[in-house]
Protein backbone atom coordinates (compact mmCIF):
# COMPACT_ATOMS: atom_id res chain seq x y z
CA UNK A 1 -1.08 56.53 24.76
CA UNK A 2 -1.98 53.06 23.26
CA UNK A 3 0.69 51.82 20.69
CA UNK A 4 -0.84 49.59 18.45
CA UNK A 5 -2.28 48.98 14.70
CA UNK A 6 -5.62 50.68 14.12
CA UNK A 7 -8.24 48.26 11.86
CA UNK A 8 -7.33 50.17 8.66
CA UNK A 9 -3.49 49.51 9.36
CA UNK A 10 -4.10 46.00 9.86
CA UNK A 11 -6.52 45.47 6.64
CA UNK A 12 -3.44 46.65 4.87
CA UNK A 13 -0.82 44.83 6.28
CA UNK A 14 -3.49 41.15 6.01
CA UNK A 15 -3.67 42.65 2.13
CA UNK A 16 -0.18 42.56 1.69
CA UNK A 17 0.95 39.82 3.42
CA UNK A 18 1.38 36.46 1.25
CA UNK A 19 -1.88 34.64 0.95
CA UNK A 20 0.00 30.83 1.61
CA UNK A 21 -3.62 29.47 1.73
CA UNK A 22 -4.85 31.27 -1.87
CA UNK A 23 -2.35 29.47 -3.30
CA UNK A 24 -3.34 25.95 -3.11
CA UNK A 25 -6.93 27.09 -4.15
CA UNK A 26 -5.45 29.14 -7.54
CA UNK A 27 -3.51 25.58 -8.17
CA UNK A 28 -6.18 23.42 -7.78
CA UNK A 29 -8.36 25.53 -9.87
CA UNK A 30 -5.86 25.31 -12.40
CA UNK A 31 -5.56 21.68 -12.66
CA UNK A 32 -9.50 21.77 -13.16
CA UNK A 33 -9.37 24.28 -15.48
CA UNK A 34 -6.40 22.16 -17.50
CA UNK A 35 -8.36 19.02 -17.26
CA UNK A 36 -11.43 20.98 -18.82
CA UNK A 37 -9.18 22.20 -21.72
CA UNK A 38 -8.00 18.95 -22.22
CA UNK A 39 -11.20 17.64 -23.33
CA UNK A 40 -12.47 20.55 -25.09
CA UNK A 41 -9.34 22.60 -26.63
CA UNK A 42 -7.88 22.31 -29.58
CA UNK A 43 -4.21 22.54 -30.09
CA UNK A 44 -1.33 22.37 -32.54
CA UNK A 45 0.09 18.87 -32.51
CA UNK A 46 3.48 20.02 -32.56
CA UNK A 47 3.41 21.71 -29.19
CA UNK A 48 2.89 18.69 -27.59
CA UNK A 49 5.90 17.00 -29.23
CA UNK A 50 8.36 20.27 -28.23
CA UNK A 51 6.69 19.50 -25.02
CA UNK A 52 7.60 16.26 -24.91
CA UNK A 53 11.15 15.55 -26.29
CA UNK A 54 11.86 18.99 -23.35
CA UNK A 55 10.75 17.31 -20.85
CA UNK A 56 11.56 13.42 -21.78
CA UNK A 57 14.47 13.84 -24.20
CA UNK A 58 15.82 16.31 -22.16
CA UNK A 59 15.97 14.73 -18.90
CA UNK A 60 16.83 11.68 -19.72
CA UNK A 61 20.78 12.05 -19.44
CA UNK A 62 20.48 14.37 -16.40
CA UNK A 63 17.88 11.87 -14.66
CA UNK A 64 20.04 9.06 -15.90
CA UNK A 65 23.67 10.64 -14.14
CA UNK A 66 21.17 11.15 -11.02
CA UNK A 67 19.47 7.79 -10.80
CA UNK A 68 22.50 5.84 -11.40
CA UNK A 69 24.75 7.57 -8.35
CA UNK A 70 21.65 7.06 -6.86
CA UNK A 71 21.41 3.07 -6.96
CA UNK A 72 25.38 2.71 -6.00
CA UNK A 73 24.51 4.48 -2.79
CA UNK A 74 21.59 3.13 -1.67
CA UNK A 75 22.74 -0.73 -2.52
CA UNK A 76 25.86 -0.06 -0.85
CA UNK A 77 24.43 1.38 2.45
CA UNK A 78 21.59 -1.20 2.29
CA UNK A 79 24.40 -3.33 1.72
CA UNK A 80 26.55 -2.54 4.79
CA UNK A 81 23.50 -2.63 6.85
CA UNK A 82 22.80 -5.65 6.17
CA UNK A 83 26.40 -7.46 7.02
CA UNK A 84 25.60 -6.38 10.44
CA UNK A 85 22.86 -8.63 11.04
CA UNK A 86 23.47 -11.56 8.69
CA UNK A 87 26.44 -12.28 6.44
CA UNK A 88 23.82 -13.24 3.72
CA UNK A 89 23.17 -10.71 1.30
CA UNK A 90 21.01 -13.34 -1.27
CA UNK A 91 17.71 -10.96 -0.71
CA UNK A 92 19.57 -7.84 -1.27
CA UNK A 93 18.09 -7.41 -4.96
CA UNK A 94 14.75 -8.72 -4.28
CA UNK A 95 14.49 -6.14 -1.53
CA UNK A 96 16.34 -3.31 -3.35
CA UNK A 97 13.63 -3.73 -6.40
CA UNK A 98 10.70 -4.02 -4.54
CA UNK A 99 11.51 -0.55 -3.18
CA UNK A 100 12.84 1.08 -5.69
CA UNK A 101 9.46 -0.05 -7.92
CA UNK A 102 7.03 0.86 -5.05
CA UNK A 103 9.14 4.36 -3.46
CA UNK A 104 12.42 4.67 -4.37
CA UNK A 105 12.42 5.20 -8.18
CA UNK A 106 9.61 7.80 -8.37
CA UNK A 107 9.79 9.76 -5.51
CA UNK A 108 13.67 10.17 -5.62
CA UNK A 109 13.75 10.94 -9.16
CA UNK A 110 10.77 12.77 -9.10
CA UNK A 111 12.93 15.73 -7.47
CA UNK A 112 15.70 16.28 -9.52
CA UNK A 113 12.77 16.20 -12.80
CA UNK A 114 11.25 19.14 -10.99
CA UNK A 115 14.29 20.99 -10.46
CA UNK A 116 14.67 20.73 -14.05
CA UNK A 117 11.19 20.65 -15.67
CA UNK A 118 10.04 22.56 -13.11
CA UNK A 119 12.25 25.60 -13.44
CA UNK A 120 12.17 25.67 -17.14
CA UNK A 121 8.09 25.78 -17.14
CA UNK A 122 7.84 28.45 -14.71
CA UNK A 123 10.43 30.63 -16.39
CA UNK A 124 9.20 30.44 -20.00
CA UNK A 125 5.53 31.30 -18.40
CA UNK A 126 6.82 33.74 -15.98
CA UNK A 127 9.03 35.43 -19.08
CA UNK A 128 5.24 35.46 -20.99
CA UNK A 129 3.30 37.01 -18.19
CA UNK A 130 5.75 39.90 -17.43
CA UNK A 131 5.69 40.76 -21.05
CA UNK A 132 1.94 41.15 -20.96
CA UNK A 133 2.02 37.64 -23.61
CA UNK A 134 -0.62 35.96 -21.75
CA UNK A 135 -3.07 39.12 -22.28
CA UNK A 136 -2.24 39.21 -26.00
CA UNK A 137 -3.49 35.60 -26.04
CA UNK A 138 -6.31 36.63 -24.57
CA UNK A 139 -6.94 39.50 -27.06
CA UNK A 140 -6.60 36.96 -29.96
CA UNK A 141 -8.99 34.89 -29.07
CA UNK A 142 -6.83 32.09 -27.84
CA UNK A 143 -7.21 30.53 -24.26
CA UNK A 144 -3.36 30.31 -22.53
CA UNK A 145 -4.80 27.32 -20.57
CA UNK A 146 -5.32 25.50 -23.66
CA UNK A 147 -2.15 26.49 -25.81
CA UNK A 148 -0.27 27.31 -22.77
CA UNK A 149 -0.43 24.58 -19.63
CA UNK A 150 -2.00 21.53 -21.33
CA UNK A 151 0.34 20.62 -23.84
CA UNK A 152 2.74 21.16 -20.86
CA UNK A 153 0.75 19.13 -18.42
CA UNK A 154 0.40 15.99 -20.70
CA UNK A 155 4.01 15.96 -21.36
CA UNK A 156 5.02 16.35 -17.84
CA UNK A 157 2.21 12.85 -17.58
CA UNK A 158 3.47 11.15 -20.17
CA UNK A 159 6.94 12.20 -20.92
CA UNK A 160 8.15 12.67 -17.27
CA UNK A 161 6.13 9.29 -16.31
CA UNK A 162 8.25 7.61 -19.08
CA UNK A 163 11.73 9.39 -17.89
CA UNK A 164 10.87 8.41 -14.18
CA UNK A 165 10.38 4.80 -15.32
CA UNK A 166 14.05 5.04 -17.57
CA UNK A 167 15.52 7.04 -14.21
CA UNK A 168 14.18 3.75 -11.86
CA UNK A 169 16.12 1.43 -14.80
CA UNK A 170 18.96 3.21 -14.34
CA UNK A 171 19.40 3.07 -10.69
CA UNK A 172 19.00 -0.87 -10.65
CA UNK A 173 21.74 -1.51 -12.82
CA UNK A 174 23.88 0.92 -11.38
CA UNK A 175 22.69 -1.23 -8.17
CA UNK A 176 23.46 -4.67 -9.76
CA UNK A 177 26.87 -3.71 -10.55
CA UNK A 178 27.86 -1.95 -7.20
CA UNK A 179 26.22 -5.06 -5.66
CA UNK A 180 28.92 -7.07 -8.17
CA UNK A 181 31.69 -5.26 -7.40
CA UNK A 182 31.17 -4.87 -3.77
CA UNK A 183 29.50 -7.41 -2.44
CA UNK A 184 30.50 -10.12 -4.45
CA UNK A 185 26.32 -10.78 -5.15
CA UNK A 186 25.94 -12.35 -8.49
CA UNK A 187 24.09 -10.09 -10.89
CA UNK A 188 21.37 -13.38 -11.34
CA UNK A 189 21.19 -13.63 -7.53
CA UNK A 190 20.29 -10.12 -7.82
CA UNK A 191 17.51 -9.87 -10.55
CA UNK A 192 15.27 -11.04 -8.20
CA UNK A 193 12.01 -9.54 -8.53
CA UNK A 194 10.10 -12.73 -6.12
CA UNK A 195 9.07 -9.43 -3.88
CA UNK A 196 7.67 -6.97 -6.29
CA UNK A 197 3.81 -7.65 -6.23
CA UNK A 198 1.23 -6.29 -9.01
CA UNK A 199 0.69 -3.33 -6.75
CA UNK A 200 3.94 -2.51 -6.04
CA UNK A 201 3.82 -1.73 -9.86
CA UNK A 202 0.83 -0.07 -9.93
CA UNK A 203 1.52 2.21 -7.05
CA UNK A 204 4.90 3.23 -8.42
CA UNK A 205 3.23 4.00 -11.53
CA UNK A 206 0.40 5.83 -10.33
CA UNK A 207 3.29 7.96 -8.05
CA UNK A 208 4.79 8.76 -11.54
CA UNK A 209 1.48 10.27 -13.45
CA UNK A 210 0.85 11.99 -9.91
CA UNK A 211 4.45 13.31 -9.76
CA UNK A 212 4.36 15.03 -13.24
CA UNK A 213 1.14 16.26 -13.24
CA UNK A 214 1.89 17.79 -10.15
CA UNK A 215 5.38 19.32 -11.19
CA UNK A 216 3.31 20.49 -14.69
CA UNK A 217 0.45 22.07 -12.25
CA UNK A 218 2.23 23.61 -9.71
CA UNK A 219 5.01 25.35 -11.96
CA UNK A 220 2.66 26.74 -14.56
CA UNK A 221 0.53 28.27 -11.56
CA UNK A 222 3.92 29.91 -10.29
CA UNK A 223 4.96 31.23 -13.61
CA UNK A 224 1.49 32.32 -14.45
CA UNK A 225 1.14 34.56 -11.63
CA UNK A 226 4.61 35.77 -11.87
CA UNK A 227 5.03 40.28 -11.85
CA UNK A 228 7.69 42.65 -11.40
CA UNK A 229 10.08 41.91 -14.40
CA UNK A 230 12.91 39.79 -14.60
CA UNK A 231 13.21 39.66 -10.59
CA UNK A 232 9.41 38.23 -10.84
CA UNK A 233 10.64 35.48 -13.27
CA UNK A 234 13.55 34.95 -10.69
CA UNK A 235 10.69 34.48 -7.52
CA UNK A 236 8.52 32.34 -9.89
CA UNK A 237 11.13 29.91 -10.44
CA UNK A 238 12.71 29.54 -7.33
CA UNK A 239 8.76 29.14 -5.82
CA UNK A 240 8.47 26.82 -8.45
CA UNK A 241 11.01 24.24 -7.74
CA UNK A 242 10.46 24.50 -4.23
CA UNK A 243 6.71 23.70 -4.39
CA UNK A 244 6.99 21.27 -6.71
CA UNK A 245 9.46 19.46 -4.46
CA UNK A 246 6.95 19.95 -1.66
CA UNK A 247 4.08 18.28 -3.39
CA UNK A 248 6.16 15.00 -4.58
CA UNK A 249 6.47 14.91 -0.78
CA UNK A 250 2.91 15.50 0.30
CA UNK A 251 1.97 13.50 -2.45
CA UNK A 252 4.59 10.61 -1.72
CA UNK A 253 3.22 10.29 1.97
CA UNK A 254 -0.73 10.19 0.84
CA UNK A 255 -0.01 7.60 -1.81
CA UNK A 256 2.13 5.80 0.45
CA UNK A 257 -0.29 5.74 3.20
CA UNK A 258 -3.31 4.97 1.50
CA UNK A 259 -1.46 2.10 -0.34
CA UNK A 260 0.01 0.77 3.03
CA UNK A 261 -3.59 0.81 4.39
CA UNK A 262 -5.26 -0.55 1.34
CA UNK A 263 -2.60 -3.25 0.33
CA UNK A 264 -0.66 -3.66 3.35
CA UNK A 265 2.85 -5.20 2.04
């Protein structure tokens, strides 16, 4: 007697199983879908400014807590790594800005925003979907994309682009001051910015419109397709956080590498 799964058996078990590579399609389709709506919808003003001041407003003293423990860390480990191969620590700011402008900031604060942003986005939509919401949009004649993900999406751009920028602030004068107190490096010997280049700047920036669209994206698409109740919510979020983290990675290394290869520092 042959053990084993007949073809119906395993059509069923391929059905349930997760479809990992479904989900990247669904989000990508959703960012075209948002861009589309962004040109086309209308929407209430005032959605976009809740939007905003949640995601900007806030993160901002979170991001700022973060960013700042953050820059006494890094400085002091770049610090003590330095004293072992030359007792001259006169570079230490010029180095510690050009990658914090062209890395450091974004990425590493990037993570923390989508733990916040992140989880708060896919719970409210999650909440909506399990409470059949969504479909009563639909029945009115509204589009969710439209009232739903893009005011959400251009605040994650803007406002989390803006936070990122306030985060990367943060973390160099926690740096100076660490460097200051530690160190003994003079806070003008520090604000040295003779390494940061033009597009240093622009690919930290780009990182940070990347970054939120991404965390805006990627969270709506897990709340969106949230079921089962409250434990659904509870999946979405967690899936939420966790991919978003994922894709400020995978997006950190393809904007890192392309840069490197285009501008080589």
């Amino acid at each position: 007697m042959q053990l084993g799964v007949g073809h119906d058996d395993a059509d069923v078990v391929a059905a349930s199983a997760p479809r990992w590579m479904d989900r990247p399609i669904e989000a990508a389709q959703l960012l075209g879908q948002t861009l589309y709506w962004l040109f086309v919808g209308r929407r209430d003003p005032g959605a976009l400014l809740a939007q905003m001041h949640a995601v900007g407003n806030r993160s901002a003293f979170f991001l700022s807590v973060t960013m700042g423990f953050i820059g006494v860390i890094l400085v002091y480990q770049s610090g003590m790594q330095a004293l072992r191969v030359l007792p001259d620590l006169s570079l230490l700011g010029a180095t510690f800005a050009e990658l914090l402008v062209r890395d450091l900031g974004p990425s590493i604060g990037a993570m923390p925003l989508a733990t916040r942003v992140g989880a708060g986005i896919a719970a409210e939509m999650g909440s909506m979907a399990v409470t059949d919401q969504i479909d009563a949009l639909r029945m009115s004649g509204a589009e969710p994309i439209d009232w739903l993900v893009v005011p959400r999406f251009v605040a994650c751009v803007l406002a989390g682009s803006a936070v990122l920028i306030w985060g990367s602030a943060v973390a160099w004068v926690s740096a100076m001051g660490a460097a200051w107190v530690l160190f003994d490096v003079n806070p003008h010997t520090f604000a040295n910015f003779a390494l940061v280049r033009p597009a240093d700047v622009v690919v930290g920036l780009l990182k940070c419109v990347l970054y939120g669209a991404a965390i805006a994206i990627v969270s709506a698409h897990c709340g969106l397709r949230a079921r089962g109740g409250s434990e659904g919510v509870g999946r979405a979020t967690t899936e939420a956080v966790v991919g978003s983290c994922l894709v400020v990675i995978v997006l950190n290394f393809a904007v890192s590498t392309t840069a490197y290869l285009l501008v080589p520092p």
